[in-house]
C-alpha atoms as a PDB file:
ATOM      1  CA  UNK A   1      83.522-102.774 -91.418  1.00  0.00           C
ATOM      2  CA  UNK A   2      86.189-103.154 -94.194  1.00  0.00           C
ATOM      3  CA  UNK A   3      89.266-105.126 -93.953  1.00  0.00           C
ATOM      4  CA  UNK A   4      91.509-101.627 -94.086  1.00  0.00           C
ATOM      5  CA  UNK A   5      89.533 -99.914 -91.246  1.00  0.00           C
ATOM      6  CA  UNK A   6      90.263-102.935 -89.052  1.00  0.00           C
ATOM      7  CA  UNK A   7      93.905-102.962 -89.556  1.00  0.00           C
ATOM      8  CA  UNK A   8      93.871 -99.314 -88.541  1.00  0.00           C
ATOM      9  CA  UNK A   9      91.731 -99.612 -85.922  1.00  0.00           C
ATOM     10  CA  UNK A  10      94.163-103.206 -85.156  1.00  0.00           C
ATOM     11  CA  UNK A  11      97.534-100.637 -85.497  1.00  0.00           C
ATOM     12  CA  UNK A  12      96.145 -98.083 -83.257  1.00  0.00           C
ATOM     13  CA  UNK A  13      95.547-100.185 -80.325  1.00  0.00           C
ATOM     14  CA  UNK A  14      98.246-102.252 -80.745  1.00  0.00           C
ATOM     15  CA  UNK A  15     100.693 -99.012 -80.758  1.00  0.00           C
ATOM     16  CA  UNK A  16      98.888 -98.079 -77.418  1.00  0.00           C
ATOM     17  CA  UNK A  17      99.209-101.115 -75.606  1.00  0.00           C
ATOM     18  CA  UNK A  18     102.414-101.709 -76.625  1.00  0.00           C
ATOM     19  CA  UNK A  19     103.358 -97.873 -75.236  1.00  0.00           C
ATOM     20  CA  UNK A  20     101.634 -98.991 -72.158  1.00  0.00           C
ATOM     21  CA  UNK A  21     103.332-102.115 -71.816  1.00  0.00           C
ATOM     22  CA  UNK A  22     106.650 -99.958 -72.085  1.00  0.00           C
ATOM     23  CA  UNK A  23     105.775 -97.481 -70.061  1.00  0.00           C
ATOM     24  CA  UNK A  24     104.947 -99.799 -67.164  1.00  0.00           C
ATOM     25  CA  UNK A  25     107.917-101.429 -67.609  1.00  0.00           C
ATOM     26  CA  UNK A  26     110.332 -98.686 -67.639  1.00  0.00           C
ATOM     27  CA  UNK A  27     111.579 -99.215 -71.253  1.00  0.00           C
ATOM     28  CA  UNK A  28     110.945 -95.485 -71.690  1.00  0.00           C
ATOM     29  CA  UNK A  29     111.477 -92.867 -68.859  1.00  0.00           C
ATOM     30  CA  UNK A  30     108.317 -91.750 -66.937  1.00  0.00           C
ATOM     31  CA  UNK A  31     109.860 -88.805 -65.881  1.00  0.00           C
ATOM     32  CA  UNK A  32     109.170 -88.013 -70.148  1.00  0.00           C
ATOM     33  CA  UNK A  33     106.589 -90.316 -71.053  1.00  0.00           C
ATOM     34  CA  UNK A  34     103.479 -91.198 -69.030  1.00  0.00           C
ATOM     35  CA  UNK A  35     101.637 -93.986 -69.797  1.00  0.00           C
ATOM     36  CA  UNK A  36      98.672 -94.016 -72.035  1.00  0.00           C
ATOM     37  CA  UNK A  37      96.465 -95.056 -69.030  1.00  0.00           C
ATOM     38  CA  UNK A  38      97.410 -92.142 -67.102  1.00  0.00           C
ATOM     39  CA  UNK A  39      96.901 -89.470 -70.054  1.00  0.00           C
ATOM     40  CA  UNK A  40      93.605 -91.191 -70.475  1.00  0.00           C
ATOM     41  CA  UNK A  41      92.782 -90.668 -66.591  1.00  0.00           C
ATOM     42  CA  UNK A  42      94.110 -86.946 -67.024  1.00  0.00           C
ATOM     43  CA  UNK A  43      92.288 -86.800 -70.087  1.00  0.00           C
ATOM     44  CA  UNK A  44      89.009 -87.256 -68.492  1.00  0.00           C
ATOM     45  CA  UNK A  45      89.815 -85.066 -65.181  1.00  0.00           C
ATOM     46  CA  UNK A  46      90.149 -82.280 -67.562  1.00  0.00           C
ATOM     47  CA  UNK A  47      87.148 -82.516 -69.109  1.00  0.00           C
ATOM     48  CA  UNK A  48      84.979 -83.064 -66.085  1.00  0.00           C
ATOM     49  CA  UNK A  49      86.288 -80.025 -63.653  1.00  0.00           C
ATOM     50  CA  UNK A  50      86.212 -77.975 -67.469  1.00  0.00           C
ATOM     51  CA  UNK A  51      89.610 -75.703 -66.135  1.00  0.00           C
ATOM     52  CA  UNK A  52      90.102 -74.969 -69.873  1.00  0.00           C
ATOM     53  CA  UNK A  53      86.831 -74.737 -71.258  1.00  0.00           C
ATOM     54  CA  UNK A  54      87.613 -71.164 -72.181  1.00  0.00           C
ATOM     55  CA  UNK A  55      90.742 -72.340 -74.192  1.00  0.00           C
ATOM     56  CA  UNK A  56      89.271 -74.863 -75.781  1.00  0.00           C
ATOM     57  CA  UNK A  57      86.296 -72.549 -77.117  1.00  0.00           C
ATOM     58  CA  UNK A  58      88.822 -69.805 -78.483  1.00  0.00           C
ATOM     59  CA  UNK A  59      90.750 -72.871 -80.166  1.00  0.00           C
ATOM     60  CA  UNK A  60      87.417 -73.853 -81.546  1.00  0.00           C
ATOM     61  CA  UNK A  61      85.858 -70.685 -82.566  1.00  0.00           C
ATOM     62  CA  UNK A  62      89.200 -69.647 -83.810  1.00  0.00           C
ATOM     63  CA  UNK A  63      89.679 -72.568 -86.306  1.00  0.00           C
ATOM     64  CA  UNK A  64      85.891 -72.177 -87.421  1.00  0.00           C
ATOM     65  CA  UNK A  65      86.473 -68.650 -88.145  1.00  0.00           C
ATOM     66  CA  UNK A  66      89.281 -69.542 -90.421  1.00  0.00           C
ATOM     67  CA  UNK A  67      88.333 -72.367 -92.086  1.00  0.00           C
ATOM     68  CA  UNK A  68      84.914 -70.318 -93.145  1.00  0.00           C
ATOM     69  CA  UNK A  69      86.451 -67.828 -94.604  1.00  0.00           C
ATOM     70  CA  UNK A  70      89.232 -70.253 -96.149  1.00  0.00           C
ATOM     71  CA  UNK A  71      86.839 -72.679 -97.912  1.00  0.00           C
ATOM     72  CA  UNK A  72      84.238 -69.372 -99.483  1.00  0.00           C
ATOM     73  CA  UNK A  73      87.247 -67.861-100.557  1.00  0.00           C
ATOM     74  CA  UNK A  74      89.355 -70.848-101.688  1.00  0.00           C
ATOM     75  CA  UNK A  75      86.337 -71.795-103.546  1.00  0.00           C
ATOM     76  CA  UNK A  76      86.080 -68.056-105.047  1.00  0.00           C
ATOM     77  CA  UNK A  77      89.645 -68.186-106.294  1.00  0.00           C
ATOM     78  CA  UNK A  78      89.494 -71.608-107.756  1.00  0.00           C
ATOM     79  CA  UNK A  79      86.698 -71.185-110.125  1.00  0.00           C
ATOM     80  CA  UNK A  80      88.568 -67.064-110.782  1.00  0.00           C
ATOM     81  CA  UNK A  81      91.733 -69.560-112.156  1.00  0.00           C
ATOM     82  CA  UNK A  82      89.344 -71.214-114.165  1.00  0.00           C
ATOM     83  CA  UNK A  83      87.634 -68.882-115.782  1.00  0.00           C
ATOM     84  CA  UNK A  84      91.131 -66.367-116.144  1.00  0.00           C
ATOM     85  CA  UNK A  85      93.488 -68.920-117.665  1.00  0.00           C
ATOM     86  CA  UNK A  86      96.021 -65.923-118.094  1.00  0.00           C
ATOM     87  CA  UNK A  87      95.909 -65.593-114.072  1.00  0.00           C
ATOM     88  CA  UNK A  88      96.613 -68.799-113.850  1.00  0.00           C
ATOM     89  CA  UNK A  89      99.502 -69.162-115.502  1.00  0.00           C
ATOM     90  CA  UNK A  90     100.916 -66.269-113.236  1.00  0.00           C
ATOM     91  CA  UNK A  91      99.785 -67.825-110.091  1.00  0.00           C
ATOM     92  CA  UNK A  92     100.863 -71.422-110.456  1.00  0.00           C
ATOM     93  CA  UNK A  93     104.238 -71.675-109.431  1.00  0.00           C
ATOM     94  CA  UNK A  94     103.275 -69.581-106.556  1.00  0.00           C
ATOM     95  CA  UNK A  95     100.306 -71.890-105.540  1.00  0.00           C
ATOM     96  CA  UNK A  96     102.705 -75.289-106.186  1.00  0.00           C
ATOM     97  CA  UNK A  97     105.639 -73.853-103.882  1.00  0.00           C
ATOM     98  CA  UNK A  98     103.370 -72.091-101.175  1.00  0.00           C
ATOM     99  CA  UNK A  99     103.797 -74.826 -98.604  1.00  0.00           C
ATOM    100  CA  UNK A 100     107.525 -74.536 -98.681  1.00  0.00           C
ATOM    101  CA  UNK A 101     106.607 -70.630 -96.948  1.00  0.00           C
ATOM    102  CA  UNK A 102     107.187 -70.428 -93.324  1.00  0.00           C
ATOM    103  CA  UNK A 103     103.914 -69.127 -93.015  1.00  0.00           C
ATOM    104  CA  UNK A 104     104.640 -68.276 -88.911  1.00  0.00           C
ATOM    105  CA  UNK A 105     106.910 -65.585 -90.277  1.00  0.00           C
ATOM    106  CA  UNK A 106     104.138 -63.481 -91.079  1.00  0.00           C
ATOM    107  CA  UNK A 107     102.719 -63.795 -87.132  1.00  0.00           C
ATOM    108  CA  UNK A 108     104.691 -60.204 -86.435  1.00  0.00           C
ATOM    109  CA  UNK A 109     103.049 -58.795 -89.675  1.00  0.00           C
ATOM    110  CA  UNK A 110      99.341 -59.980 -88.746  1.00  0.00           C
ATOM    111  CA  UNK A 111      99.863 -58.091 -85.439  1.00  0.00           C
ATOM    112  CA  UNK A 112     100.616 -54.951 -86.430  1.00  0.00           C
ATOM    113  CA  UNK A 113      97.521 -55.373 -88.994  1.00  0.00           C
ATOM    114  CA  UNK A 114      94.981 -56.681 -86.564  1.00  0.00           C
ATOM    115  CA  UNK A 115      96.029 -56.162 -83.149  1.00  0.00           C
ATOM    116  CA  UNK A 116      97.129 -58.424 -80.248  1.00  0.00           C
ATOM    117  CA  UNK A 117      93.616 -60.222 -80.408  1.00  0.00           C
ATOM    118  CA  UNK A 118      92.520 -63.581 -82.014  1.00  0.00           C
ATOM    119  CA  UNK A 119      92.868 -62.316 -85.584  1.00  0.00           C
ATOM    120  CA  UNK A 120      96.278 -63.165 -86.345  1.00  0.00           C
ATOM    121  CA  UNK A 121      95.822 -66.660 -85.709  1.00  0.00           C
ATOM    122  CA  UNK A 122      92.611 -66.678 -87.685  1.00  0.00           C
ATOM    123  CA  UNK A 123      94.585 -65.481 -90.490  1.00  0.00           C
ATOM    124  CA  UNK A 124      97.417 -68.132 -90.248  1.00  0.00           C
ATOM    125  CA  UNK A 125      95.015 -70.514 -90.424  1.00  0.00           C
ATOM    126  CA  UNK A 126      93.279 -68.919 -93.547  1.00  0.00           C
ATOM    127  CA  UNK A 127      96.629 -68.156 -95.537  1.00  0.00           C
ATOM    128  CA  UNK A 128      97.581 -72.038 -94.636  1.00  0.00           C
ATOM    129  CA  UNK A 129      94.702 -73.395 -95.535  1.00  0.00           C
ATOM    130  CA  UNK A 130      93.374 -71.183 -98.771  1.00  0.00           C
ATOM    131  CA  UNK A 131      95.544 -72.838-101.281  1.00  0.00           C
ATOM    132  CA  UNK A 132      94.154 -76.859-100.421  1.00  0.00           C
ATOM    133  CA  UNK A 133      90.961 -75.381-101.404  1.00  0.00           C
ATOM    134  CA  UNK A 134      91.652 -72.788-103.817  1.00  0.00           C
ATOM    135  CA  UNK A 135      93.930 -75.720-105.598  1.00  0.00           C
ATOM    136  CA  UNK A 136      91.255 -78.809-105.137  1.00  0.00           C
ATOM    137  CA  UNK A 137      88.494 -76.574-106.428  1.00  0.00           C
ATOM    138  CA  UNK A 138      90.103 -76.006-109.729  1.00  0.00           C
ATOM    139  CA  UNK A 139      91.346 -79.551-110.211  1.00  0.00           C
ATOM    140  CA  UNK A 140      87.286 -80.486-109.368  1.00  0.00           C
ATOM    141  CA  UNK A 141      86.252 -77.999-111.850  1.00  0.00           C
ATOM    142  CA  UNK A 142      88.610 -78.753-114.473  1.00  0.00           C
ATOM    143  CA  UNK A 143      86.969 -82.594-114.721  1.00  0.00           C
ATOM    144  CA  UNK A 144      83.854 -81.454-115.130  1.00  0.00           C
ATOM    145  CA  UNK A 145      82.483 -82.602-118.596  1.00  0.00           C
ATOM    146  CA  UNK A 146      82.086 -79.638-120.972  1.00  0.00           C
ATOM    147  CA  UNK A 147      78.959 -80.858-122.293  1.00  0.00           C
ATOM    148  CA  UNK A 148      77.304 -80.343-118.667  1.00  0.00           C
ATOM    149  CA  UNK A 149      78.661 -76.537-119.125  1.00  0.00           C
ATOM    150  CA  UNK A 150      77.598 -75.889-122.364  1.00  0.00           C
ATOM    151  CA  UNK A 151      74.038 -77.319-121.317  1.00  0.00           C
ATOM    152  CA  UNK A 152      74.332 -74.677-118.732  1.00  0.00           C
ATOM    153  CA  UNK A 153      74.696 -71.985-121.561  1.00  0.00           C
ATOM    154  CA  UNK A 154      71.975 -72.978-123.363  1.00  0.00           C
ATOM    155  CA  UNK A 155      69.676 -73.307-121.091  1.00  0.00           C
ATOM    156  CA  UNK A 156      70.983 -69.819-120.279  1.00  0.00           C
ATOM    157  CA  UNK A 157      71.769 -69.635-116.975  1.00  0.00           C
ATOM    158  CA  UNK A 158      73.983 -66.761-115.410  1.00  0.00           C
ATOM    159  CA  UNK A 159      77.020 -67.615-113.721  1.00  0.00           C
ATOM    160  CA  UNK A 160      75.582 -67.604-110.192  1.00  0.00           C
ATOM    161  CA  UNK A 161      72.879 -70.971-110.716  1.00  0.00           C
ATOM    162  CA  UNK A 162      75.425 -72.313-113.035  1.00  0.00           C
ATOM    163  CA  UNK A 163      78.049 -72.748-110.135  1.00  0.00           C
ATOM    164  CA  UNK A 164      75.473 -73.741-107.514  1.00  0.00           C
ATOM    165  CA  UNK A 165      73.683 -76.037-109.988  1.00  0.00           C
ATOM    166  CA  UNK A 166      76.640 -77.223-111.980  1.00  0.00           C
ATOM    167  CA  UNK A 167      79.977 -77.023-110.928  1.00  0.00           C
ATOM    168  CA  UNK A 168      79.404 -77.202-107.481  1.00  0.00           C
ATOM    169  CA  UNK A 169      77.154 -81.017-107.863  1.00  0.00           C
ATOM    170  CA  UNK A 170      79.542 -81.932-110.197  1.00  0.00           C
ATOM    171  CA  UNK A 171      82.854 -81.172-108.642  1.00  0.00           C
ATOM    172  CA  UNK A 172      81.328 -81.652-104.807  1.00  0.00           C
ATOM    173  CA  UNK A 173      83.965 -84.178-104.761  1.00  0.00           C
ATOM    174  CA  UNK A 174      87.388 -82.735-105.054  1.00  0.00           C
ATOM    175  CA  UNK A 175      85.719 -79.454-103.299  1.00  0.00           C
ATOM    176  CA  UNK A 176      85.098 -81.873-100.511  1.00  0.00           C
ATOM    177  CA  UNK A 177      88.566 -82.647-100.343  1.00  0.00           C
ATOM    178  CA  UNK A 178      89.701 -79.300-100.277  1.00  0.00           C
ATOM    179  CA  UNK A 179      86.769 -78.472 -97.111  1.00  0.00           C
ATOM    180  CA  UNK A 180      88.640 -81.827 -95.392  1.00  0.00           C
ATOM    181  CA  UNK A 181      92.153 -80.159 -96.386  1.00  0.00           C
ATOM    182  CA  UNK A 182      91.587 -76.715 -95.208  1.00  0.00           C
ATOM    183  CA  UNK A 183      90.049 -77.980 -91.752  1.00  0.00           C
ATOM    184  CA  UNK A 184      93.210 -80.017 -91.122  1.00  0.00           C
ATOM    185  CA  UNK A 185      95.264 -77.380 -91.760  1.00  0.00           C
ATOM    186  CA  UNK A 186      93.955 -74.596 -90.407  1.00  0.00           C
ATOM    187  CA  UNK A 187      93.996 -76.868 -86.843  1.00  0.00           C
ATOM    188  CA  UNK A 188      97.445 -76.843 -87.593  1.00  0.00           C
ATOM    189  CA  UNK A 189      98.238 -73.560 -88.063  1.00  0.00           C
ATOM    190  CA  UNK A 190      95.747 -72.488 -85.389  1.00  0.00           C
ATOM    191  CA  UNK A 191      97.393 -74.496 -82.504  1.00  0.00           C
ATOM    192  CA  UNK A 192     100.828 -74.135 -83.797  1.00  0.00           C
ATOM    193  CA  UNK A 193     100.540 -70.645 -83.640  1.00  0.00           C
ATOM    194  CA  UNK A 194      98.887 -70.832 -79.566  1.00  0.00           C
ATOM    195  CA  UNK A 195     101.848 -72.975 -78.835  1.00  0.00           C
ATOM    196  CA  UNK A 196     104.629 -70.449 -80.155  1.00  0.00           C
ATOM    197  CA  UNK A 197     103.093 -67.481 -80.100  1.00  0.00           C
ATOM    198  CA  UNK A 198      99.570 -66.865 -78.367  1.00  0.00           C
ATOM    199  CA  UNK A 199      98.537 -66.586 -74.685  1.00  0.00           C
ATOM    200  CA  UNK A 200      95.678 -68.444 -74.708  1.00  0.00           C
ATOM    201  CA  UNK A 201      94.044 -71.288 -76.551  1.00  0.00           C
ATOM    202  CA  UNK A 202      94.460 -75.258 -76.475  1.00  0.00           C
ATOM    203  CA  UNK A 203      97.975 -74.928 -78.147  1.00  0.00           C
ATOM    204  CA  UNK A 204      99.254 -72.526 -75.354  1.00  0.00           C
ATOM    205  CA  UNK A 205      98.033 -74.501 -72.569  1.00  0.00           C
ATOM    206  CA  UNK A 206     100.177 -77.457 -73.719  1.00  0.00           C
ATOM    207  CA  UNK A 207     103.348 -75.591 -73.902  1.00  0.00           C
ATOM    208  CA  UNK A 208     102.371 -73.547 -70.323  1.00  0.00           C
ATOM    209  CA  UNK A 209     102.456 -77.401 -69.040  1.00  0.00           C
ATOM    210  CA  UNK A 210     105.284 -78.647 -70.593  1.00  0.00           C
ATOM    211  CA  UNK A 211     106.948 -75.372 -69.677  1.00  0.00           C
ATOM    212  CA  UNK A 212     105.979 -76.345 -65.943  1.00  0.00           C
ATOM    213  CA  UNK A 213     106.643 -80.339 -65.942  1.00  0.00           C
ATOM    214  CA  UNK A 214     103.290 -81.058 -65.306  1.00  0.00           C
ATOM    215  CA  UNK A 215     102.996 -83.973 -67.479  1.00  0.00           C
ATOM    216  CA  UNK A 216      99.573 -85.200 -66.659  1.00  0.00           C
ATOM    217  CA  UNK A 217      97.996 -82.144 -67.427  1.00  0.00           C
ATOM    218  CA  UNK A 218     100.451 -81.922 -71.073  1.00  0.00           C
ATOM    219  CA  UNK A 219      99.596 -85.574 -71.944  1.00  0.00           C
ATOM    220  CA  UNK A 220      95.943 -85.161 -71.015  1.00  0.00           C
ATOM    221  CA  UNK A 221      95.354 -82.203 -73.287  1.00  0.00           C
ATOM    222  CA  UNK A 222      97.117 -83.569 -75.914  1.00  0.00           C
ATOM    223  CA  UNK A 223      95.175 -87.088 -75.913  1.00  0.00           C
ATOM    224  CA  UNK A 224      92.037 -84.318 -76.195  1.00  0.00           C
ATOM    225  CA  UNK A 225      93.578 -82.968 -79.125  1.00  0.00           C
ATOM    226  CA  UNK A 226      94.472 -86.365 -81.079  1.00  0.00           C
ATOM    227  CA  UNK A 227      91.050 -88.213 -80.132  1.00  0.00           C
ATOM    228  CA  UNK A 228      89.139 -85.170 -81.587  1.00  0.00           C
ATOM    229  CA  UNK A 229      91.586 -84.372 -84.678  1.00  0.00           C
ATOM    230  CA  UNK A 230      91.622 -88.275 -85.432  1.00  0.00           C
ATOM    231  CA  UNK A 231      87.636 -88.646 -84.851  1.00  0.00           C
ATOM    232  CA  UNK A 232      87.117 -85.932 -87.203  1.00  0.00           C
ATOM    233  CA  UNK A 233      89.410 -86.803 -89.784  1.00  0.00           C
ATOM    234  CA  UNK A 234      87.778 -90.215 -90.070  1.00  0.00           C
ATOM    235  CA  UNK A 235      84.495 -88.891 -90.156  1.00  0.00           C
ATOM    236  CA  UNK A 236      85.143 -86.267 -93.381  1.00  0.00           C
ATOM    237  CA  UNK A 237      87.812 -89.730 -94.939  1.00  0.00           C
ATOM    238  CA  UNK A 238      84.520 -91.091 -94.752  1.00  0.00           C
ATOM    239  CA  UNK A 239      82.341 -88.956 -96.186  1.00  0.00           C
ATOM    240  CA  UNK A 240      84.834 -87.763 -98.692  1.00  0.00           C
ATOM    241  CA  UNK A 241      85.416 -91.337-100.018  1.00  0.00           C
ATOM    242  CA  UNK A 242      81.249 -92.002-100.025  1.00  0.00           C
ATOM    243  CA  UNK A 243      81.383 -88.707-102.721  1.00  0.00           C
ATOM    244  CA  UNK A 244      84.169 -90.943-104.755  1.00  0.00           C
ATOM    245  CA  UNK A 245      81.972 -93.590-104.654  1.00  0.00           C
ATOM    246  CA  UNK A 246      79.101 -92.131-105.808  1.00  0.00           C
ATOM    247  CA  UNK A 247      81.127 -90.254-109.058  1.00  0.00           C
ATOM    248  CA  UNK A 248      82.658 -93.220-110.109  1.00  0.00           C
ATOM    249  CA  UNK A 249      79.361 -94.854-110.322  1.00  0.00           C
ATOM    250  CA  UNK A 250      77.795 -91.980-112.066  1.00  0.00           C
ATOM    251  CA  UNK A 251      80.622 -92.017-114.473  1.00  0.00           C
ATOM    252  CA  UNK A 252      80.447 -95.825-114.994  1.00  0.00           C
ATOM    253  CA  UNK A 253      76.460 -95.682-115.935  1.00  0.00           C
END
């Protein structure tokens, strides 16, 4: 294991025990804070009577949904800005300042478009996410060498095997980036939209129990969230720096 994923690893349980050991020692209020012990306990109560099974499965299936349909299309509209410089230009200072958009604003909108159902949320999650990919796509694309396209051209190959044989290979980096990107945020936008807005879902059943004081049942859903968000994360970092890895060599032979 490298020296940087043991200092993370290091920082992460020294934050916990050092929570615990304040905690325990009433440094910060219990009424607020339960110990990480505790949330691990409720953690694991959770998962074994399965109470919210059914929310966890419409988080999940939600999020899926959206970052599906985020990463096809973001990958569509990145190689469009390519290929239609002229778009491009328009689109740019839209696509730089997007993230400054309140994108929950639109939540009253999506309703009235798709209905009180799981839609709306699978669209927050798309219209936050689209840009990582539709924006890391074109940056991948952009760096690919042009003799690799102009191959392409003369071994005349239409525009369909030239993006799944060369673009895609050669770009699989930064379009992996974007595929990590638009997961993250389309979690975020997903449960941030259950916890404000929905009446169902992981996101919602964290604000029902902080709504209610029941901290156990808060804490323990929300160490859920983090281990699987964090687990995940480290698994596509991986991957995603593997893919680096491999280009640099490439490039250096």
């Amino acid at each position: 294991m490298s020296r940087p994923a043991l200092l993370r690893i290091g920082l992460i349980v020294g934050s916990i025990v050092l929570l615990e050991i304040a905690s325990q020692a009433g440094w910060i209020d219990r009424v607020s804070f339960i110990p990480p012990s505790e949330m691990f306990v409720a953690a694991v109560r959770i998962l074994s009577e399965g109470q919210y099974a059914h929310d966890i499965g419409l988080t999940l299936s939600s999020a899926a949904a959206s970052i599906a349909l985020a990463v096809v299309a973001g990958f569509m509209g990145g190689l469009m800005l390519v290929r239609l410089p002229r778009l491009r230009r328009v689109v740019d200072p839209l696509l730089m300042s997007w993230y400054a958009v309140p994108i929950f604003v639109f939540y009253p909108m999506l309703i009235v478009i798709f209905g009180l159902n799981r839609w709306p949320l699978i669209a927050l999650g798309f219209l936050f996410s689209i840009v990582a990919m539709a924006v890391n796509t074109l940056n991948g694309v952009e760096r690919i060498p042009a003799v690799q396209i102009r191959t392409a051209r003369m071994l005349r190959m239409g525009a369909v095997r030239t993006t799944l044989r060369v673009r895609l290979p050669a770009s699989l980096p930064f379009v992996f980036t974007g595929v990590k990107l638009t997961i993250v945020y389309s979690f975020i936008a997903i449960i941030g939209g259950e916890f404000l807005l929905s009446g169902a879902g992981f996101g919602y059943q964290i604000a029902f129990a902080y709504n209610n004081f029941d901290n156990p049942t808060m804490y323990g859903l929300m160490l859920i969230l983090l281990v699987f968000v964090g687990a995940l994360n480290m698994i596509l970092h991986t991957v995603e720096h593997r893919l680096y890895q491999r280009r640099v060599m490439k490039e250096a032979g």
